[in-house]
Protein backbone atom coordinates (compact mmCIF):
# COMPACT_ATOMS: atom_id res chain seq x y z
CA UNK A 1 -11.11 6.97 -17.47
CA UNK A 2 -7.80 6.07 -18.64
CA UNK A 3 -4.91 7.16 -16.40
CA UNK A 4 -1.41 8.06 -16.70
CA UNK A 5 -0.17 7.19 -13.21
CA UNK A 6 -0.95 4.79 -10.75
CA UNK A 7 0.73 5.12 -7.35
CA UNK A 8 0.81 1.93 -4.78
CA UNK A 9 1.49 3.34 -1.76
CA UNK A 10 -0.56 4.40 1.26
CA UNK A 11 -3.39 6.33 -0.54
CA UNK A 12 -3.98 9.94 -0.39
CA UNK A 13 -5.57 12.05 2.09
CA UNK A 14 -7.64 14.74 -0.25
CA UNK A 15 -8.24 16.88 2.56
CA UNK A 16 -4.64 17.88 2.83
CA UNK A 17 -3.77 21.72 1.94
CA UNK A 18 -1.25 21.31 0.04
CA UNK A 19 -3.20 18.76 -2.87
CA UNK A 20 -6.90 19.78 -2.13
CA UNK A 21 -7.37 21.94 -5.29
CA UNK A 22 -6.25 18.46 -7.34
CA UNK A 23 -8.32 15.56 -8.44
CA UNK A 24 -7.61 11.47 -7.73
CA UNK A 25 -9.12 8.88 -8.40
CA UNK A 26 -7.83 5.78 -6.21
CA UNK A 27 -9.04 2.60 -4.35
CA UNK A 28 -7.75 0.11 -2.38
CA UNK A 29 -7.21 -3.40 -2.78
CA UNK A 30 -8.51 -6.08 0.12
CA UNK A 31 -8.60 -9.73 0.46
CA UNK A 32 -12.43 -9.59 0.38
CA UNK A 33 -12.32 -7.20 -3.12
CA UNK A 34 -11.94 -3.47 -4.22
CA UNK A 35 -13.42 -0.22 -2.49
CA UNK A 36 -13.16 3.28 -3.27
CA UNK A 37 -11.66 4.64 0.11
CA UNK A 38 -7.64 5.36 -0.42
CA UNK A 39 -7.59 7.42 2.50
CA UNK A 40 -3.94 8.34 3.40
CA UNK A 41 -3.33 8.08 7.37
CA UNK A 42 0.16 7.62 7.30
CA UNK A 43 1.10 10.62 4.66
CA UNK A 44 3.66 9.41 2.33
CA UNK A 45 1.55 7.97 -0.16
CA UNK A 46 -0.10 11.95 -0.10
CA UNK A 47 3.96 13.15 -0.42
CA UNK A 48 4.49 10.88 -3.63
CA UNK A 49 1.28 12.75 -5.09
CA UNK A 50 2.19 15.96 -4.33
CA UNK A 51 5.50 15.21 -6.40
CA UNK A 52 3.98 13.57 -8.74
CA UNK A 53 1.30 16.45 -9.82
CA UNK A 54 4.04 18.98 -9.35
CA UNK A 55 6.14 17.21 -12.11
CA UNK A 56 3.19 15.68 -14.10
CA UNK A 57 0.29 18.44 -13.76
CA UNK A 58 -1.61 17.29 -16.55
CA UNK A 59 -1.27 13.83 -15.18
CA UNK A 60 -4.84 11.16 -14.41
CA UNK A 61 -3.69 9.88 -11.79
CA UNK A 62 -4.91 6.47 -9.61
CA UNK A 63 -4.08 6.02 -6.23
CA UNK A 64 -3.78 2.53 -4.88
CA UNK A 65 -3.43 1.04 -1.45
CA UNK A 66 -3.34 -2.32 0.16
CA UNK A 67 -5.48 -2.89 3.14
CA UNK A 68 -3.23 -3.71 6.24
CA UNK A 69 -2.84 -7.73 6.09
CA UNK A 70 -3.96 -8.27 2.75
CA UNK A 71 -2.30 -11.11 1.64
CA UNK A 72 -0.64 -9.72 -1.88
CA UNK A 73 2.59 -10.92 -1.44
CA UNK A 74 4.56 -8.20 -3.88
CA UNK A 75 3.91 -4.49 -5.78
CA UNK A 76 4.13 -6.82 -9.08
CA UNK A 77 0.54 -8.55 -8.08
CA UNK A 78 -0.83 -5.73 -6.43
CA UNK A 79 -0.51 -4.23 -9.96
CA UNK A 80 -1.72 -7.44 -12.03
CA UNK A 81 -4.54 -7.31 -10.16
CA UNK A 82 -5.31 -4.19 -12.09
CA UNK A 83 -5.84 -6.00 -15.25
């Protein structure tokens, strides 16, 4: 799939009422590789999709999140890690 967004931020939480009629894809980034679950438990990376689909409802979008102590020191490798 080829996307037109990717958020890096704290993942979404699909379950939510306000999003649960939209599709994302996302996944989240870990020192020991890459798994599916984005899983928001914090709610602002959920917010930033919200606004983002409202804006861009057309939009693919990815959702990206960092495992807590993953050692990618800035949002410029967490996003070359993508390629």
């Amino acid at each position: 799939m080829t996307y037109d967004l990717v958020l890096v931020d704290t993942g979404v939480d699909l379950d939510h009422p306000g999003i649960q009629n939209w599709k994302c894809d996302g996944l989240t980034l870990s020192d020991d590789g890459i798994t599916n679950d984005f899983s928001d438990s914090i709610g602002h990376g959920t917010a930033v999709f919200y606004v983002a689909k409202r804006c861009f409802p057309s939009a693919n979008i990815l959702s990206s999140t960092e495992e807590s102590g993953t050692n990618f020191p800035s949002a410029g490798e967490t996003i070359s890690s993508f390629h």
